[in-house]
PDB file of N, CA and C in Angstrom:
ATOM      1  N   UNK A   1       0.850  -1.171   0.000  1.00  0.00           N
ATOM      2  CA  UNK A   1       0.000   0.000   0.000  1.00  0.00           C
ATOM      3  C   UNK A   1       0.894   1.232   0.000  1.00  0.00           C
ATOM      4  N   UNK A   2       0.345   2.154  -0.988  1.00  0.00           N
ATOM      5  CA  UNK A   2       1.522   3.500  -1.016  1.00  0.00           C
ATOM      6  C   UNK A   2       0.786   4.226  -0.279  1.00  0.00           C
ATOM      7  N   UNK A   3       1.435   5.415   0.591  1.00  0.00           N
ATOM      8  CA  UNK A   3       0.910   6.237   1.462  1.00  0.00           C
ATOM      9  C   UNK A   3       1.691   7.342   0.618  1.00  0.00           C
ATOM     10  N   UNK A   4       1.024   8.692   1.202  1.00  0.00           N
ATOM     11  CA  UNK A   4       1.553   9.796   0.144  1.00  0.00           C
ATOM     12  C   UNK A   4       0.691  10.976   1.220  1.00  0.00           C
ATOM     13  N   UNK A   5       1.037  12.252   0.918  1.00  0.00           N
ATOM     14  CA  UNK A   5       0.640  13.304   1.462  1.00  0.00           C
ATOM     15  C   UNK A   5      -1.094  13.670   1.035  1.00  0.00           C
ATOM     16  N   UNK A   6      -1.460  12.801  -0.386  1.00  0.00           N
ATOM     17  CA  UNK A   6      -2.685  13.668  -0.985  1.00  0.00           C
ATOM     18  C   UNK A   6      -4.103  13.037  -0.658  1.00  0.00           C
ATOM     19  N   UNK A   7      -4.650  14.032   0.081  1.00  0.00           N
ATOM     20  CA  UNK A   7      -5.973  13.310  -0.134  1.00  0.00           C
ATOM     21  C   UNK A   7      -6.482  12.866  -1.594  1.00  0.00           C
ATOM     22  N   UNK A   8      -8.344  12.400  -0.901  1.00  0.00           N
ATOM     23  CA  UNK A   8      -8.520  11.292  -2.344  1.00  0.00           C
ATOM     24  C   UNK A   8      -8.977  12.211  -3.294  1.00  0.00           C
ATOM     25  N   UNK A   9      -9.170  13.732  -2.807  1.00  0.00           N
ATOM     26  CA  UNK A   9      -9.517  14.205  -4.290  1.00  0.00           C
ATOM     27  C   UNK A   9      -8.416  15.156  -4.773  1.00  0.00           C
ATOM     28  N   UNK A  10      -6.994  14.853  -4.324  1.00  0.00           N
ATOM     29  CA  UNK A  10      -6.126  15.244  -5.315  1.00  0.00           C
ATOM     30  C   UNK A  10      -5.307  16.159  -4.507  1.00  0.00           C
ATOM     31  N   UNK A  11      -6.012  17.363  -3.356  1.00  0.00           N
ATOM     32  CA  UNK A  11      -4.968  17.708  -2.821  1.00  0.00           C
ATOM     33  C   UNK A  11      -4.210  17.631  -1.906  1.00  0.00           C
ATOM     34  N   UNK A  12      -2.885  18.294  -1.849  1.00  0.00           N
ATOM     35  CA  UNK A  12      -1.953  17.872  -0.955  1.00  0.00           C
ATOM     36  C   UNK A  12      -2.309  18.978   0.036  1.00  0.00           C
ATOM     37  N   UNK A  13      -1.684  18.329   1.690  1.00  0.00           N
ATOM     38  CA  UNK A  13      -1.654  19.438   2.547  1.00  0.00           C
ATOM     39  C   UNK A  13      -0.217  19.196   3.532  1.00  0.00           C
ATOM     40  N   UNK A  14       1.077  19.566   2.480  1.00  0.00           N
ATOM     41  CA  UNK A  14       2.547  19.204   3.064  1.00  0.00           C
ATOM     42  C   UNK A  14       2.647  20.059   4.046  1.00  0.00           C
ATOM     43  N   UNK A  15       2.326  21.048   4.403  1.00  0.00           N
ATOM     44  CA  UNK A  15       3.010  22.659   4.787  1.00  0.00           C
ATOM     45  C   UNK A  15       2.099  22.631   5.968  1.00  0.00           C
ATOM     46  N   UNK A  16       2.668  23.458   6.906  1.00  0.00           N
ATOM     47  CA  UNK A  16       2.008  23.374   8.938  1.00  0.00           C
ATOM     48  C   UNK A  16       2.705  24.917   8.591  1.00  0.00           C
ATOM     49  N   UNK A  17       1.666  25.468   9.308  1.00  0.00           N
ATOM     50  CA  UNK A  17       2.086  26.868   9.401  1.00  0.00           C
ATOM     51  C   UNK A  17       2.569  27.042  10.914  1.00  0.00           C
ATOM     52  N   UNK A  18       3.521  28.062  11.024  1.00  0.00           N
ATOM     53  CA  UNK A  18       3.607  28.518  12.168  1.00  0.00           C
ATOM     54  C   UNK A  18       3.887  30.045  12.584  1.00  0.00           C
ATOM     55  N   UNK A  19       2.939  30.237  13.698  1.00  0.00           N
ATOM     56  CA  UNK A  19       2.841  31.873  13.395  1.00  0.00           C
ATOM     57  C   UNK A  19       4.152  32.211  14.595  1.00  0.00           C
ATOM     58  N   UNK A  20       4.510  33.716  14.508  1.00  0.00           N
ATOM     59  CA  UNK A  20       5.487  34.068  14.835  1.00  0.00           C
ATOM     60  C   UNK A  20       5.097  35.536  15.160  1.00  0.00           C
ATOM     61  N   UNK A  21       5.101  35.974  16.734  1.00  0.00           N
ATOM     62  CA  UNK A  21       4.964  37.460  16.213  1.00  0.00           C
ATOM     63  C   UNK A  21       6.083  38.484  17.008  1.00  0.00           C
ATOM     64  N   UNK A  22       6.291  39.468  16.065  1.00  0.00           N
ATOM     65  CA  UNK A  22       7.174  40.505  16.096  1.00  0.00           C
ATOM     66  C   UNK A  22       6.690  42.127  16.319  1.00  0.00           C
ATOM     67  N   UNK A  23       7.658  42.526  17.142  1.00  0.00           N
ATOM     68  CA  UNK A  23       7.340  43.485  17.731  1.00  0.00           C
ATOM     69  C   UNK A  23       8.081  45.078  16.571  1.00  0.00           C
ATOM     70  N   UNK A  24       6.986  46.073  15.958  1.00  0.00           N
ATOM     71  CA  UNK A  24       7.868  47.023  15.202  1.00  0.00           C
ATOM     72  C   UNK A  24       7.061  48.307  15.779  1.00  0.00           C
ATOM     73  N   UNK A  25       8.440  49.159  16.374  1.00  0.00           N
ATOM     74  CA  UNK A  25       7.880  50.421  16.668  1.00  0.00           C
ATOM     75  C   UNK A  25       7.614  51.617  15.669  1.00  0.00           C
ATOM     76  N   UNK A  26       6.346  52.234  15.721  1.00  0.00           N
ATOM     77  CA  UNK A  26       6.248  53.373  14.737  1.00  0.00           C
ATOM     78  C   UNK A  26       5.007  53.307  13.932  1.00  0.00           C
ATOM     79  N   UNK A  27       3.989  52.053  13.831  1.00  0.00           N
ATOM     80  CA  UNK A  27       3.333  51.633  13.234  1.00  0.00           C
ATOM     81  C   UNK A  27       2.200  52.444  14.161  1.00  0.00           C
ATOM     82  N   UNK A  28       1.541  53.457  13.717  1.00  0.00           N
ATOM     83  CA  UNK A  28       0.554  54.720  14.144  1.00  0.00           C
ATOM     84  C   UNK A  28      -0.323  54.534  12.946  1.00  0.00           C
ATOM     85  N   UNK A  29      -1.082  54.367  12.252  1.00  0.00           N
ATOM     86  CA  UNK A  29      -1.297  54.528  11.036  1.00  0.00           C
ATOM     87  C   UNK A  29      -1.872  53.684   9.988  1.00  0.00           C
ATOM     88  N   UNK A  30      -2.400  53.609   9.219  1.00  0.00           N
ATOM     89  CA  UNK A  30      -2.963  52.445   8.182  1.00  0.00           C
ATOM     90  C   UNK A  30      -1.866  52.610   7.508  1.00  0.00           C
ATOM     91  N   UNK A  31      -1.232  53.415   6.660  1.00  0.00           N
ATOM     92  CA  UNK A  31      -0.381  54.013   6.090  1.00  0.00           C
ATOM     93  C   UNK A  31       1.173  53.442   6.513  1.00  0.00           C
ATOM     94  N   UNK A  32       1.451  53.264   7.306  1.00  0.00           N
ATOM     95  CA  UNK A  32       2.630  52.375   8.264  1.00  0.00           C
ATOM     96  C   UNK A  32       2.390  51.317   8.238  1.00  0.00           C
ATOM     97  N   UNK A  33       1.087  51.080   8.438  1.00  0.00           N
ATOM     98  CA  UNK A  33       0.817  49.259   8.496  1.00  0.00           C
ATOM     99  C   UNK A  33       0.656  48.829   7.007  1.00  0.00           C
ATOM    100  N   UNK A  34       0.504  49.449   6.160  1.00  0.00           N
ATOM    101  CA  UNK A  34       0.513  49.245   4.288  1.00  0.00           C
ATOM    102  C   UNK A  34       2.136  48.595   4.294  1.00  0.00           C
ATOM    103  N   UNK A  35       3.147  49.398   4.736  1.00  0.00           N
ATOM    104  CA  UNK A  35       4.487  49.526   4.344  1.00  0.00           C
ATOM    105  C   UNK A  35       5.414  48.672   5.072  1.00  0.00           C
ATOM    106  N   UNK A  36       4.924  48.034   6.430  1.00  0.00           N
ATOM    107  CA  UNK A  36       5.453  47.071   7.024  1.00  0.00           C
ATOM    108  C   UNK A  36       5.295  45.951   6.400  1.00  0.00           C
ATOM    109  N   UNK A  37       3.828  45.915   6.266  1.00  0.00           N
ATOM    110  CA  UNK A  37       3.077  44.485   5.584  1.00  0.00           C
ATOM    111  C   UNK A  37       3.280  44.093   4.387  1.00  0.00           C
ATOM    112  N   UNK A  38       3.636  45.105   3.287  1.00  0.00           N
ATOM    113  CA  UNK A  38       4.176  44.791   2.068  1.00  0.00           C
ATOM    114  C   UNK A  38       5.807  44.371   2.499  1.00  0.00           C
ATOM    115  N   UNK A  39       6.436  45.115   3.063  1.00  0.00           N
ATOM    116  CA  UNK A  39       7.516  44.590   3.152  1.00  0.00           C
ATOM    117  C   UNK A  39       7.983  43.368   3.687  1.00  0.00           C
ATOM    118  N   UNK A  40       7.558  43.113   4.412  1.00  0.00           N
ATOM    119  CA  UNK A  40       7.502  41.378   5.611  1.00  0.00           C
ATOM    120  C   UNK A  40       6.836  40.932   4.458  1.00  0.00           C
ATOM    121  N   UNK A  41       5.954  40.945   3.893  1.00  0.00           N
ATOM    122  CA  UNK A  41       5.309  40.194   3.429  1.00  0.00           C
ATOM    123  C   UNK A  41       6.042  39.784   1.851  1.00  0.00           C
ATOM    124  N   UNK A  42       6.950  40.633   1.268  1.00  0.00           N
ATOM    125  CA  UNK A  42       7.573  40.547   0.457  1.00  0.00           C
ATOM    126  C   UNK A  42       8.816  39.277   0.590  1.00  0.00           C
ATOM    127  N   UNK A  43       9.140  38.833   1.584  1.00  0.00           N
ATOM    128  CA  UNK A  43       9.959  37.933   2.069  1.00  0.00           C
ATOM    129  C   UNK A  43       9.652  36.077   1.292  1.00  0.00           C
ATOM    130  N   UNK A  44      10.569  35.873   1.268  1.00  0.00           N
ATOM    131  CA  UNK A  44      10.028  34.267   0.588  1.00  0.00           C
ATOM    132  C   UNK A  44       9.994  33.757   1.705  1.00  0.00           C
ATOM    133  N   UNK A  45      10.217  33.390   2.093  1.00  0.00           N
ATOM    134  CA  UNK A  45      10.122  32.760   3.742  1.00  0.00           C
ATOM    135  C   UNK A  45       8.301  33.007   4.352  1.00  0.00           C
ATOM    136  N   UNK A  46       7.979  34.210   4.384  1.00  0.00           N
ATOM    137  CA  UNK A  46       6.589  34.829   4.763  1.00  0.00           C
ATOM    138  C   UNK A  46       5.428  34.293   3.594  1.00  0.00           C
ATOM    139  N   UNK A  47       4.991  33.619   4.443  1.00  0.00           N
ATOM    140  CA  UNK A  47       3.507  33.137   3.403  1.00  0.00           C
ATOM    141  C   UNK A  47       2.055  33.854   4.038  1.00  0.00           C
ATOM    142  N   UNK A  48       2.533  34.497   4.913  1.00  0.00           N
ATOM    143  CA  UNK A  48       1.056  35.339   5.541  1.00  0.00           C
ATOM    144  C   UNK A  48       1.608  36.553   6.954  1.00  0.00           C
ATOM    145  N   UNK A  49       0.983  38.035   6.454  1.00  0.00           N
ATOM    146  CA  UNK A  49       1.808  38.244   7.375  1.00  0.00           C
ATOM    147  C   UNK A  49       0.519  39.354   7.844  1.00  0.00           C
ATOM    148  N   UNK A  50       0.045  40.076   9.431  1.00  0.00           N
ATOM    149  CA  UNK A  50      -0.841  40.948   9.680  1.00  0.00           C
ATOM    150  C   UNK A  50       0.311  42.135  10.547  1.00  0.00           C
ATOM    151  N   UNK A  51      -0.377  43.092  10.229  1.00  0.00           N
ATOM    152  CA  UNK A  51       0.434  43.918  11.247  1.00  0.00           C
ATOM    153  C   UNK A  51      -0.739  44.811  12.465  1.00  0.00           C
ATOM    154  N   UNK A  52      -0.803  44.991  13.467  1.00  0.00           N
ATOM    155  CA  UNK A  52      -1.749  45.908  13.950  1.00  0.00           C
ATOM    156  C   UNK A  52      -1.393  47.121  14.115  1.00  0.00           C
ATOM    157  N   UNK A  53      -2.251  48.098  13.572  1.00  0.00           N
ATOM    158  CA  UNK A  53      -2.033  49.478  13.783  1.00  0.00           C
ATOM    159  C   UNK A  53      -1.830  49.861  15.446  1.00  0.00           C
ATOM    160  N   UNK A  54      -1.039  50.802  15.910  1.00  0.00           N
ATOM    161  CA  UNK A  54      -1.115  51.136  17.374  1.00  0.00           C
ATOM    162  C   UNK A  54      -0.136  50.201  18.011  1.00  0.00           C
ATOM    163  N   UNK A  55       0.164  49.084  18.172  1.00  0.00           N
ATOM    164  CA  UNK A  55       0.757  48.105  19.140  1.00  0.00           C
ATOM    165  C   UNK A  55       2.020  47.974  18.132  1.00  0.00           C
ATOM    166  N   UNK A  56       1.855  47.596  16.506  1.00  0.00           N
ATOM    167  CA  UNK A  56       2.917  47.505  16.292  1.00  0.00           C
ATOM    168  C   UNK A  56       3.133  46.388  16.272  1.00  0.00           C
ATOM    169  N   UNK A  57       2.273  45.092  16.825  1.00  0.00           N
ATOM    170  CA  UNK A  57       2.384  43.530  16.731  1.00  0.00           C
ATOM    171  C   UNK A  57       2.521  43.124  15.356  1.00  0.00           C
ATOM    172  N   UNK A  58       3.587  42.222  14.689  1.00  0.00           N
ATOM    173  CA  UNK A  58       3.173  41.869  13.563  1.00  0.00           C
ATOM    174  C   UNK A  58       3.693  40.731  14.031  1.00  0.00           C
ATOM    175  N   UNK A  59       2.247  39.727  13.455  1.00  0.00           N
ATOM    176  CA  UNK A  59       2.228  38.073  13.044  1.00  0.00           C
ATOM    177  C   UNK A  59       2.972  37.112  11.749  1.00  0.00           C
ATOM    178  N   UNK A  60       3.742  37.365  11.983  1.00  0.00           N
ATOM    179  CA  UNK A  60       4.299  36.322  10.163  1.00  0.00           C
ATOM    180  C   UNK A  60       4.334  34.880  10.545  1.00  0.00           C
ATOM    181  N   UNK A  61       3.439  34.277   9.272  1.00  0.00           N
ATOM    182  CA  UNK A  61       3.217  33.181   9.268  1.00  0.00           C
ATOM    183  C   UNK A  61       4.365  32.210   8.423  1.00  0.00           C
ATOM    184  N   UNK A  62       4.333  31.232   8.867  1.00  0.00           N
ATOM    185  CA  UNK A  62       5.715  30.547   8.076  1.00  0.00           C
ATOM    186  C   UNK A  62       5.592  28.941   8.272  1.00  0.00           C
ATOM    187  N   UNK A  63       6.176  28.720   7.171  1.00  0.00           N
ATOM    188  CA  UNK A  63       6.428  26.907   6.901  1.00  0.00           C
ATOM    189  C   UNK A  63       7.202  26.170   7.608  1.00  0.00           C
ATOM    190  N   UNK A  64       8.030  26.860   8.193  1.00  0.00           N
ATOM    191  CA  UNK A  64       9.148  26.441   8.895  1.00  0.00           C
ATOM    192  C   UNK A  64       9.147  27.545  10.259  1.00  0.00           C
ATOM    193  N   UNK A  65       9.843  26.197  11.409  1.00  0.00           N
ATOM    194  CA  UNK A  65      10.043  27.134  12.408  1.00  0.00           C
ATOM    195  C   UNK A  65      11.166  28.506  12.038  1.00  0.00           C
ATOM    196  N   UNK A  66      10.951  29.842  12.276  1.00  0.00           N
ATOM    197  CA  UNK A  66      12.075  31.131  12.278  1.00  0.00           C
ATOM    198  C   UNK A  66      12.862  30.770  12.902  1.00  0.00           C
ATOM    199  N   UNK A  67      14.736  31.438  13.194  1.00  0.00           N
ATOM    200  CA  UNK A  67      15.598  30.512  13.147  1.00  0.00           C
ATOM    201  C   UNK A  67      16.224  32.365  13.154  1.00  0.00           C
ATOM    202  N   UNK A  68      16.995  32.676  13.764  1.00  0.00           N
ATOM    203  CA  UNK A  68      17.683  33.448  14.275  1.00  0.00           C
ATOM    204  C   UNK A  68      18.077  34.521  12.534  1.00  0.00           C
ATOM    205  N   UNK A  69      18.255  33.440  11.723  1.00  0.00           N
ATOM    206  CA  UNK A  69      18.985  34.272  10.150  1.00  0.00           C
ATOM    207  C   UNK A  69      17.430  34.756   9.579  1.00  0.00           C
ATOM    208  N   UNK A  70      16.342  33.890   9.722  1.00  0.00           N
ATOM    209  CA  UNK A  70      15.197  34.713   9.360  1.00  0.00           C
ATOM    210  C   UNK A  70      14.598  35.966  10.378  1.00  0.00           C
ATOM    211  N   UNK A  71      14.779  35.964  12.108  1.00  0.00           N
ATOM    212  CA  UNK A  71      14.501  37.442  12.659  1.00  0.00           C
ATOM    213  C   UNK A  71      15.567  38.380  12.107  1.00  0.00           C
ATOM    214  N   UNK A  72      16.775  38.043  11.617  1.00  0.00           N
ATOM    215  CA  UNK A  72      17.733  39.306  11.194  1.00  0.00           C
ATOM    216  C   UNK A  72      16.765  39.701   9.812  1.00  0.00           C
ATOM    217  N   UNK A  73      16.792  38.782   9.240  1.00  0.00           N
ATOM    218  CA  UNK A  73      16.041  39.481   7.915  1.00  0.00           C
ATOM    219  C   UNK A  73      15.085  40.231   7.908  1.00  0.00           C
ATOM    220  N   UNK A  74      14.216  39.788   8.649  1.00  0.00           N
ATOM    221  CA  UNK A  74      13.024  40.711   9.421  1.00  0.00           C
ATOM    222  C   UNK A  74      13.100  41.860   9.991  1.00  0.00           C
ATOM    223  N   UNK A  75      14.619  41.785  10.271  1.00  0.00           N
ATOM    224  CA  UNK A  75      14.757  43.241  11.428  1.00  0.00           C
ATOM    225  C   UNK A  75      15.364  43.535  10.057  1.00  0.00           C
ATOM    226  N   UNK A  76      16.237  43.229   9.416  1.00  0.00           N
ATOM    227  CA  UNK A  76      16.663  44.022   8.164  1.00  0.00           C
ATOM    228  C   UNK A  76      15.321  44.995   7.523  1.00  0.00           C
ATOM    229  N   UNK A  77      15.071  44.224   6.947  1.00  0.00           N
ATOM    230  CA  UNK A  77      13.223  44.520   5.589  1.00  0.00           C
ATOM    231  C   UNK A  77      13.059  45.376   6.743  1.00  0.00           C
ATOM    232  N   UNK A  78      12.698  45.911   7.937  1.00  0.00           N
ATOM    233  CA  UNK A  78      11.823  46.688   8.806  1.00  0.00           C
ATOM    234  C   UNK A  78      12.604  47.573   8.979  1.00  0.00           C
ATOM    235  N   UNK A  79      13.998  47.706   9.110  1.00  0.00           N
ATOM    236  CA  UNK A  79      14.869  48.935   9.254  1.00  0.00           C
ATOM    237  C   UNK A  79      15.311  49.088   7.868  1.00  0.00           C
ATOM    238  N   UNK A  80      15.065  48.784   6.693  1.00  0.00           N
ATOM    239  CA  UNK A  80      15.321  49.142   5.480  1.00  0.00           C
ATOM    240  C   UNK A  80      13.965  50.154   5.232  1.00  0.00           C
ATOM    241  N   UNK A  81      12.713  49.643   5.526  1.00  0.00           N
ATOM    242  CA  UNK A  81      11.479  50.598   5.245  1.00  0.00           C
ATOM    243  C   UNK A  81      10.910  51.394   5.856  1.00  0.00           C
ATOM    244  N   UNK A  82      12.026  51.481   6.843  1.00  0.00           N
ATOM    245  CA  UNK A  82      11.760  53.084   7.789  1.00  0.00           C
ATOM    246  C   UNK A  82      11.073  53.190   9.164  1.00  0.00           C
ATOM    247  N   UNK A  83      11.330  51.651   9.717  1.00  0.00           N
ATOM    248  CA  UNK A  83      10.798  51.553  11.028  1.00  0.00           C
ATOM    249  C   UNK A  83      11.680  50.675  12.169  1.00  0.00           C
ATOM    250  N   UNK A  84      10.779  50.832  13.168  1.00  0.00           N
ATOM    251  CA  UNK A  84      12.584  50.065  14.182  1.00  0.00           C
ATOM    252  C   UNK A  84      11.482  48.638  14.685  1.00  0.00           C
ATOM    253  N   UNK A  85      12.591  47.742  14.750  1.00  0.00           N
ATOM    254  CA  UNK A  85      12.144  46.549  14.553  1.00  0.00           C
ATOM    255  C   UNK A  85      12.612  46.200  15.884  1.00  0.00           C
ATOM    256  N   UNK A  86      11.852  45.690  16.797  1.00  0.00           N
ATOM    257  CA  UNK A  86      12.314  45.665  18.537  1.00  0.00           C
ATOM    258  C   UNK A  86      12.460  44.153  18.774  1.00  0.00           C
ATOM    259  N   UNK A  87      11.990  42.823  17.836  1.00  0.00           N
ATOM    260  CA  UNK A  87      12.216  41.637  18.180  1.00  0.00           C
ATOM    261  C   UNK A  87      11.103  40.846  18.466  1.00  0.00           C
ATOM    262  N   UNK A  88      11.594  39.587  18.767  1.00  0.00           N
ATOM    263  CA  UNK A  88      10.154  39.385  19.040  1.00  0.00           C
ATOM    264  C   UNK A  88       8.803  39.401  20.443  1.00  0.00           C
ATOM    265  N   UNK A  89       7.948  39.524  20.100  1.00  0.00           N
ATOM    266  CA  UNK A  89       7.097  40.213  21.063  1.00  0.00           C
ATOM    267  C   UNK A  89       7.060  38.389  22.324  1.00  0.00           C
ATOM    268  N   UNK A  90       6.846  38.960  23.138  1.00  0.00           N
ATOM    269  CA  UNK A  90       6.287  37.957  24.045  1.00  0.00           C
ATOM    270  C   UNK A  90       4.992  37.973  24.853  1.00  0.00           C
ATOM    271  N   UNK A  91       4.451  36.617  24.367  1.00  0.00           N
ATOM    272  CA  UNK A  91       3.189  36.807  24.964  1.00  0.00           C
ATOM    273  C   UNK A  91       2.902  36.727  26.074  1.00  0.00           C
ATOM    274  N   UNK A  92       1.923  38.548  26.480  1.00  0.00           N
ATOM    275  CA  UNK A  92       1.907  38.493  27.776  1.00  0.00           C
ATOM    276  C   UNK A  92       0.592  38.226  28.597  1.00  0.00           C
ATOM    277  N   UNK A  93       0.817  37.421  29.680  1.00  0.00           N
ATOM    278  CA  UNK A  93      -0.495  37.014  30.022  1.00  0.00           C
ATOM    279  C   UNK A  93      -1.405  38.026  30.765  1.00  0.00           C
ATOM    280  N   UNK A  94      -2.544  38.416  30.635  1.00  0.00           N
ATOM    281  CA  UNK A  94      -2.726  39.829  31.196  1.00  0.00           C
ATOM    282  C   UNK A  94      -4.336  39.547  31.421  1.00  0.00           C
ATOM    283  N   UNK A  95      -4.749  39.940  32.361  1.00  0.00           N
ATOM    284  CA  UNK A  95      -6.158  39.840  32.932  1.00  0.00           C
ATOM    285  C   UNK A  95      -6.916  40.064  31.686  1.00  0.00           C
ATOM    286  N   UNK A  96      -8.500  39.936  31.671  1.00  0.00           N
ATOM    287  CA  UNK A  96      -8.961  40.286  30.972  1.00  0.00           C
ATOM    288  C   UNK A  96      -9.191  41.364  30.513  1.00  0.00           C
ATOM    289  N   UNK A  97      -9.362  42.131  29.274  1.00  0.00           N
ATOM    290  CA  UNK A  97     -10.118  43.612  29.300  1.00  0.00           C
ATOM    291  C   UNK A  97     -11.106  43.738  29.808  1.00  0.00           C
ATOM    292  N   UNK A  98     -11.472  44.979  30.197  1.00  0.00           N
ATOM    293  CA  UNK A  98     -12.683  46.058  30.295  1.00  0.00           C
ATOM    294  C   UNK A  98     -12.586  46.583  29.665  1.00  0.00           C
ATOM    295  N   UNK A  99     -13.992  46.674  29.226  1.00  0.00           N
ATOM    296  CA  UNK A  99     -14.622  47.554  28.644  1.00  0.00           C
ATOM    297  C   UNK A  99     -15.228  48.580  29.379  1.00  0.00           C
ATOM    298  N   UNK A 100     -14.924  49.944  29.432  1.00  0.00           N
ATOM    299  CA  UNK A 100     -16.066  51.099  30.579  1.00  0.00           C
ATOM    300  C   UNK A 100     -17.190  50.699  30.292  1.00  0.00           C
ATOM    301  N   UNK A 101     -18.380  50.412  31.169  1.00  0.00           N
ATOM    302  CA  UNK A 101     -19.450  50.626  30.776  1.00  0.00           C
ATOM    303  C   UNK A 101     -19.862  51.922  30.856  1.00  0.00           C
ATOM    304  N   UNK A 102     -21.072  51.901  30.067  1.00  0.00           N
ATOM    305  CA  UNK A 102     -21.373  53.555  29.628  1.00  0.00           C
ATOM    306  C   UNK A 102     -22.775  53.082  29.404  1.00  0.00           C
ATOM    307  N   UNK A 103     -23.049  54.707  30.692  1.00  0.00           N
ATOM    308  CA  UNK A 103     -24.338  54.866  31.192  1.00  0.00           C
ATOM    309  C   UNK A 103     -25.015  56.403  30.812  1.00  0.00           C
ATOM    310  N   UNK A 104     -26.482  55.934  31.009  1.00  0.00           N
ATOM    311  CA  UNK A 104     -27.250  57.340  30.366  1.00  0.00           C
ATOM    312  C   UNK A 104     -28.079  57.147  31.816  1.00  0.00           C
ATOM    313  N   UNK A 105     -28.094  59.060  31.887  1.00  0.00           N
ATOM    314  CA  UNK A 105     -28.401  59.019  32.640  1.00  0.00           C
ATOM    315  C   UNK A 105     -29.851  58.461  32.682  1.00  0.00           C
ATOM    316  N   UNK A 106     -30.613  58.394  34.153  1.00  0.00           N
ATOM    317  CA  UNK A 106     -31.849  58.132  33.127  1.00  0.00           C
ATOM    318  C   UNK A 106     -32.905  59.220  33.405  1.00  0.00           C
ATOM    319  N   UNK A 107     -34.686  59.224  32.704  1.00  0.00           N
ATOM    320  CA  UNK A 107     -35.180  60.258  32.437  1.00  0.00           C
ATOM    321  C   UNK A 107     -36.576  60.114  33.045  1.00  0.00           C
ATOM    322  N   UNK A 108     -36.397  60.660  34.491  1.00  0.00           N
ATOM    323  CA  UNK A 108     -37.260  61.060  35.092  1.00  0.00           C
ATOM    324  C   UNK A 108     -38.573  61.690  34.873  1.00  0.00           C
ATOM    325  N   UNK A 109     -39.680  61.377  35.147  1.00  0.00           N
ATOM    326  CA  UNK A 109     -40.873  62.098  34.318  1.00  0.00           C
ATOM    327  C   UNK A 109     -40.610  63.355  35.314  1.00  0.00           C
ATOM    328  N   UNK A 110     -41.434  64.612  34.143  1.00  0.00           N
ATOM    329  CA  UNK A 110     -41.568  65.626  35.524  1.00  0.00           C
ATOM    330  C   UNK A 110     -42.306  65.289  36.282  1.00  0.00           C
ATOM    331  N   UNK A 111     -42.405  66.170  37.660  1.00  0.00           N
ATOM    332  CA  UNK A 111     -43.218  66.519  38.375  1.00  0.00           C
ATOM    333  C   UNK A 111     -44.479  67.038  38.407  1.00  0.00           C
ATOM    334  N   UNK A 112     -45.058  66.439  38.779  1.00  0.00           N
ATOM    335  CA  UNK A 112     -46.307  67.649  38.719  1.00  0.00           C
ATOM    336  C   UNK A 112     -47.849  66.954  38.251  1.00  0.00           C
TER     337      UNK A 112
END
């Protein structure tokens, strides 16, 4: 019996992604996050990459575990396109959010 990667209707599923995320300061902006994301994302190595506006988190997705010569490249591409590239982020465990709740006052009938 041959065993093989492909299911029975033909496709293959060789590739396990693994996400990775990196920390880039300066990213304020849709406009910043256009220019990070094209750039990371321009990488052969990068098969999927998000950046968040404000935090500066960017996720790159990859086939292979990253490996010390792919964060240099990363910090390269990010200090080549005009932003500072701080490494990678660590996830921090942090209570839940709040949200304020937000109240009206409420509306008393008159008097009378």
């Amino acid at each position: 019996m041959s065993h093989n990667c492909c299911t029975s209707d033909g496709s293959c599923h060789t590739s396990t992604e693994i996400k990775t995320i990196y920390k880039v300061d300066g990213v304020g902006s849709a406009h910043c996050q256009g220019i990070v994301a094209k750039a990371v994302g321009g990488l052969d190595e990068i098969t999927a990459v998000d950046v968040e506006i404000g935090t500066g988190l960017v996720t790159v997705t990859t086939a292979t575990a990253p490996d010390e010569a792919l964060d240099a490249l990363i910090a390269k591409t990010v200090d080549e396109a005009g932003y500072d590239f701080a490494g990678r982020a660590t996830p921090a465990r942090s209570p839940a959010r709040r949200c304020p709740v937000l109240t009206r006052p409420s509306r008393s009938a008159p008097a009378g």
